[in-house]
N, C-alpha and C. Protein backbone atom coordinates (compact mmCIF):
# COMPACT_ATOMS: atom_id res chain seq x y z
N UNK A 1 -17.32 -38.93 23.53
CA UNK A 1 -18.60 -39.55 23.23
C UNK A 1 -18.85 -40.67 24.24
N UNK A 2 -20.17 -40.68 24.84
CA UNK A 2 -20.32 -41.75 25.63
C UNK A 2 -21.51 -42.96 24.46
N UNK A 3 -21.58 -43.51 25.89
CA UNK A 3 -22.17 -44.86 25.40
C UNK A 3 -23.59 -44.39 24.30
N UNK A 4 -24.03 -43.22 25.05
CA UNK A 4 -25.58 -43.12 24.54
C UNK A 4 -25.71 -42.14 22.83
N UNK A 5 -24.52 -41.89 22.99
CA UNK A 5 -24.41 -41.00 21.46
C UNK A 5 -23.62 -42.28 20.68
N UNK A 6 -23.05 -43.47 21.05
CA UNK A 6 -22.86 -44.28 20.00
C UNK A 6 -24.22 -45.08 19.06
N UNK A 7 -24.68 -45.23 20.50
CA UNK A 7 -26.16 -45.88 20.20
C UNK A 7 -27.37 -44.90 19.19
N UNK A 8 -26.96 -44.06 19.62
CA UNK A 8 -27.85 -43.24 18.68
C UNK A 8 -27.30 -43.08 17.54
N UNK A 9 -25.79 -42.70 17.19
CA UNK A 9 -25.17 -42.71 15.62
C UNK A 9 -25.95 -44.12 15.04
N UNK A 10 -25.64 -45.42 15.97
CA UNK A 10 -26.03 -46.74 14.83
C UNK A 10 -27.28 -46.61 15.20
N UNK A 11 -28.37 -46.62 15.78
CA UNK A 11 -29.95 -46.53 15.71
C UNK A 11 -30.17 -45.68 14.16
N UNK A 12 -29.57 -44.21 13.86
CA UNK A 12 -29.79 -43.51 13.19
C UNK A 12 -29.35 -44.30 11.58
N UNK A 13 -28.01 -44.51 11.71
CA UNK A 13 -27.59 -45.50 10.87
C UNK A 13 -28.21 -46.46 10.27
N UNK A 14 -28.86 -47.80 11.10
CA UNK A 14 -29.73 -48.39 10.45
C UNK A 14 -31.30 -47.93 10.03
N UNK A 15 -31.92 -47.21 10.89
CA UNK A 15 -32.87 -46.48 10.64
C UNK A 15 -32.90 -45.79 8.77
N UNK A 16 -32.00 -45.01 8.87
CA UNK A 16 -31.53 -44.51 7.28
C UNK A 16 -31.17 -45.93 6.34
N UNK A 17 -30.65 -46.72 6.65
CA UNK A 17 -30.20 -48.06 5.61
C UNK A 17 -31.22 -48.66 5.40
N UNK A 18 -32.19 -48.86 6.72
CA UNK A 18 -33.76 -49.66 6.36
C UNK A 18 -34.59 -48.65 5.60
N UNK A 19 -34.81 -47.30 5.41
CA UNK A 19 -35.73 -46.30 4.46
C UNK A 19 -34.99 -46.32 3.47
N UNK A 20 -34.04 -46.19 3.43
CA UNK A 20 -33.21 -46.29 1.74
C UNK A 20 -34.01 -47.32 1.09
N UNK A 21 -33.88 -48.78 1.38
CA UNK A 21 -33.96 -49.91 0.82
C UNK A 21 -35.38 -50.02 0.95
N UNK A 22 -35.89 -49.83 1.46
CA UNK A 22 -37.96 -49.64 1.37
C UNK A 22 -37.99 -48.92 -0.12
N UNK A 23 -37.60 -47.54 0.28
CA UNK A 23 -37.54 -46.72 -0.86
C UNK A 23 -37.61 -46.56 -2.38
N UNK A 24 -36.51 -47.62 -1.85
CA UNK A 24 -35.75 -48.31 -3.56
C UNK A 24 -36.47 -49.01 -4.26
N UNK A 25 -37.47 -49.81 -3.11
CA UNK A 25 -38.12 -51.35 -3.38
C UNK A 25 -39.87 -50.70 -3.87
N UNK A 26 -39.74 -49.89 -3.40
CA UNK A 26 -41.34 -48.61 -4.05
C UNK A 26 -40.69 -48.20 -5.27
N UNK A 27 -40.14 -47.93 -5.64
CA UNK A 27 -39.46 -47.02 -6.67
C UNK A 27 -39.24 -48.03 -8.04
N UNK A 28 -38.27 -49.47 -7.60
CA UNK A 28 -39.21 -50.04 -8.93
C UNK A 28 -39.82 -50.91 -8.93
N UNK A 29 -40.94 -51.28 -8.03
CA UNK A 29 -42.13 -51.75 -8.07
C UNK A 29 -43.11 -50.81 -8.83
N UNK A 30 -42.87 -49.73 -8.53
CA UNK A 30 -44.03 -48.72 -9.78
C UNK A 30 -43.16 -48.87 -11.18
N UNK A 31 -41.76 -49.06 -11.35
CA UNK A 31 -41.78 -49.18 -12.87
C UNK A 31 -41.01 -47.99 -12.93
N UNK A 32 -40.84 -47.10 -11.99
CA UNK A 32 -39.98 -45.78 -12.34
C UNK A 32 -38.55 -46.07 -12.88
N UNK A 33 -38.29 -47.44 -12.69
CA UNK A 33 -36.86 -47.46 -13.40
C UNK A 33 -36.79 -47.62 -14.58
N UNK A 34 -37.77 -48.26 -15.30
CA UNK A 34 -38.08 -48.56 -16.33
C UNK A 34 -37.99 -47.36 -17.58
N UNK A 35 -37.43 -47.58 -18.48
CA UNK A 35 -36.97 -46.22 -19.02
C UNK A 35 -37.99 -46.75 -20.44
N UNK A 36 -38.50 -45.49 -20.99
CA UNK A 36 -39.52 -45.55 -22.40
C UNK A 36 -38.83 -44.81 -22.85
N UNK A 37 -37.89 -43.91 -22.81
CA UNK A 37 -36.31 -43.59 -23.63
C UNK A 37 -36.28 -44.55 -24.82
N UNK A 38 -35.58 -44.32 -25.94
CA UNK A 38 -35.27 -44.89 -26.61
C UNK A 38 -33.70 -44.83 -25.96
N UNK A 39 -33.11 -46.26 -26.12
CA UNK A 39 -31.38 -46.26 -25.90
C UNK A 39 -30.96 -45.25 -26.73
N UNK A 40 -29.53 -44.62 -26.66
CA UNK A 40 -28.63 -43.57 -26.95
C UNK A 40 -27.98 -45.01 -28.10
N UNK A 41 -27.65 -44.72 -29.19
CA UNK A 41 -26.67 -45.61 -30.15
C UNK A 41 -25.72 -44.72 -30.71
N UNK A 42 -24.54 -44.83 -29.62
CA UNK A 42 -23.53 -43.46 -29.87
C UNK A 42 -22.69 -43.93 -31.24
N UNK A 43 -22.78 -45.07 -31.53
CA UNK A 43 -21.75 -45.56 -32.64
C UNK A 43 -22.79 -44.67 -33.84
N UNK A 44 -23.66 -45.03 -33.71
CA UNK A 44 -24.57 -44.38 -35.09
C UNK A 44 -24.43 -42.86 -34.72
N UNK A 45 -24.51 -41.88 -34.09
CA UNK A 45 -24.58 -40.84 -33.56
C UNK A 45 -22.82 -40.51 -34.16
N UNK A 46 -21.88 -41.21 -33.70
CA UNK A 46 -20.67 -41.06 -34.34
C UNK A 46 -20.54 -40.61 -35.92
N UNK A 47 -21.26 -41.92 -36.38
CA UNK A 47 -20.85 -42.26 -37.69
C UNK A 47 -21.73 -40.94 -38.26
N UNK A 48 -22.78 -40.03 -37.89
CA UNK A 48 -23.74 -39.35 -38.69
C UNK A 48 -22.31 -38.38 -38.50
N UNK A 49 -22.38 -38.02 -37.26
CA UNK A 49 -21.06 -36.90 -37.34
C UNK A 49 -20.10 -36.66 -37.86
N UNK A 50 -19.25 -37.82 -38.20
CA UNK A 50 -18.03 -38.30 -39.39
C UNK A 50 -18.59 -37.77 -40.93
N UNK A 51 -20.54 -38.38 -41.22
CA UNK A 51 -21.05 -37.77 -42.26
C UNK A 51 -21.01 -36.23 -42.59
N UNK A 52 -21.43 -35.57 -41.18
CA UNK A 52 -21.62 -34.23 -41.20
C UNK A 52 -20.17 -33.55 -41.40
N UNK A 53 -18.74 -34.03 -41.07
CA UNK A 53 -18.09 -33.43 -41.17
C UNK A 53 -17.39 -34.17 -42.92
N UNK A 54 -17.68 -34.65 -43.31
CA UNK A 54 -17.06 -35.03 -44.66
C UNK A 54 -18.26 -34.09 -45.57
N UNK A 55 -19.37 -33.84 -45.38
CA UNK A 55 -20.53 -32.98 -46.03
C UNK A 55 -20.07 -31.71 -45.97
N UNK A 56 -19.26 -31.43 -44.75
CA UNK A 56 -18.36 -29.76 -44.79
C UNK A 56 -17.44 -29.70 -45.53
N UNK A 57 -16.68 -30.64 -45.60
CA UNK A 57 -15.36 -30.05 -46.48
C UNK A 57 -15.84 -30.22 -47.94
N UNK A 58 -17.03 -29.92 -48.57
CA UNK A 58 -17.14 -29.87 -49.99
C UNK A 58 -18.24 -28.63 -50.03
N UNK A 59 -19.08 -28.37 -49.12
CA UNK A 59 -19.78 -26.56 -49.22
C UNK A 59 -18.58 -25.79 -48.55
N UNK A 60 -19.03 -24.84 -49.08
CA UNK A 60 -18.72 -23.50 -48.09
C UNK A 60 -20.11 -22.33 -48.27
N UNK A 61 -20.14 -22.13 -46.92
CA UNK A 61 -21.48 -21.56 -46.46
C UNK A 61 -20.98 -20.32 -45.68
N UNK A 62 -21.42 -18.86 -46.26
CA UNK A 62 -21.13 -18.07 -45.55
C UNK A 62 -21.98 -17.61 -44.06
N UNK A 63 -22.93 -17.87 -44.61
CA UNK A 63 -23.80 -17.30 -43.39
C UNK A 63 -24.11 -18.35 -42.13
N UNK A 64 -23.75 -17.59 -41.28
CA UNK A 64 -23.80 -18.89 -39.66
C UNK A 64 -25.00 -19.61 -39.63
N UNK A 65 -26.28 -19.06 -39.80
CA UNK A 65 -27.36 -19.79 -39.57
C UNK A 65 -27.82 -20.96 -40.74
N UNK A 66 -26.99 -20.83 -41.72
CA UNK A 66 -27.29 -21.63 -43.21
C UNK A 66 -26.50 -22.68 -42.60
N UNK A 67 -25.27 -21.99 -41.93
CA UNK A 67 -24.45 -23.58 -41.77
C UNK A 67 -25.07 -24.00 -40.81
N UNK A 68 -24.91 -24.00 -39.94
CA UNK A 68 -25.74 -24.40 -38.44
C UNK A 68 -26.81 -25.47 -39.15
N UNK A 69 -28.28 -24.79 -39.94
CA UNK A 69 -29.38 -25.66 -40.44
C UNK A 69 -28.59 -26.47 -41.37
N UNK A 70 -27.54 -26.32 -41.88
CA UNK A 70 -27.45 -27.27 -43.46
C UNK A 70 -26.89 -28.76 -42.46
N UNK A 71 -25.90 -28.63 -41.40
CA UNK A 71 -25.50 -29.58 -40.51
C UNK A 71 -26.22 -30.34 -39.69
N UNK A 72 -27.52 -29.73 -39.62
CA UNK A 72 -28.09 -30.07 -38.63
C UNK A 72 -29.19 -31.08 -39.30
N UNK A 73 -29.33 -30.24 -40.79
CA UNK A 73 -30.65 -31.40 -41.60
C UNK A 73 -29.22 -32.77 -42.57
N UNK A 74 -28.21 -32.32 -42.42
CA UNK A 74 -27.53 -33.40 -43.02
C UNK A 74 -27.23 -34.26 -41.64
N UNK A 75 -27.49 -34.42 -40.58
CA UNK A 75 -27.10 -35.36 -39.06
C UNK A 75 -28.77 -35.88 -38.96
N UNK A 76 -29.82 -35.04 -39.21
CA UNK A 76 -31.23 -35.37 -39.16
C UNK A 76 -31.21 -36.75 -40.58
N UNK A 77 -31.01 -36.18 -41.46
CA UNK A 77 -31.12 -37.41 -42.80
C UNK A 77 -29.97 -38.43 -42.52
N UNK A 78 -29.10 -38.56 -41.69
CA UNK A 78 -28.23 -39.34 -41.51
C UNK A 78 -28.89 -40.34 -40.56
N UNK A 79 -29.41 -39.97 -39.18
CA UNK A 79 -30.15 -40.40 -38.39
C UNK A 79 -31.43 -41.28 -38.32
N UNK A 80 -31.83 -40.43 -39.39
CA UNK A 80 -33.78 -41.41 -40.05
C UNK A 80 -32.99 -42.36 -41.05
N UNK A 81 -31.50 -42.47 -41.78
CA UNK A 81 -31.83 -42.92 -42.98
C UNK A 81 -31.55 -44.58 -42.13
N UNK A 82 -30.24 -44.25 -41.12
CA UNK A 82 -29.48 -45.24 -40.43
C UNK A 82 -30.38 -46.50 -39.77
């Protein structure tokens, strides 16, 4: 490598480090970082699951799709009640 391909790796180099950081600085100036998500509350999300599995060991449900919905509306009423 001579002199003129070093110069061009770092020209290219900062070139890319200065559009990154423009980039970034557009990105949350509009607010795109800004999340209207509700946060994830995995402890509550835990604890419904601990519900859902103590709600199993007292049915027994033969049919797959009964269990599937019966788990799924006992984690739903766990969720709204929490």
């Amino acid at each position: 490598m001579n002199t003129k391909d070093i110069l061009l790796v770092g020209a290219g180099l900062v070139v890319g480090y200065l559009l990154t950081i423009y980039l970034l600085k557009k990105t949350i100036d509009k607010g795109a970082m800004d999340s209207t998500e509700p946060m994830v509350n995995q402890a509550k999300i835990d604890k419904c699951n601990a519900e859902v599995d103590l709600k199993l060991q007292t049915v027994k449900i033969a049919n797959p799709e009964a269990l599937e919905a019966f788990k799924k509306q006992v984690f739903e009423d766990c969720m709204a009640r929490s």
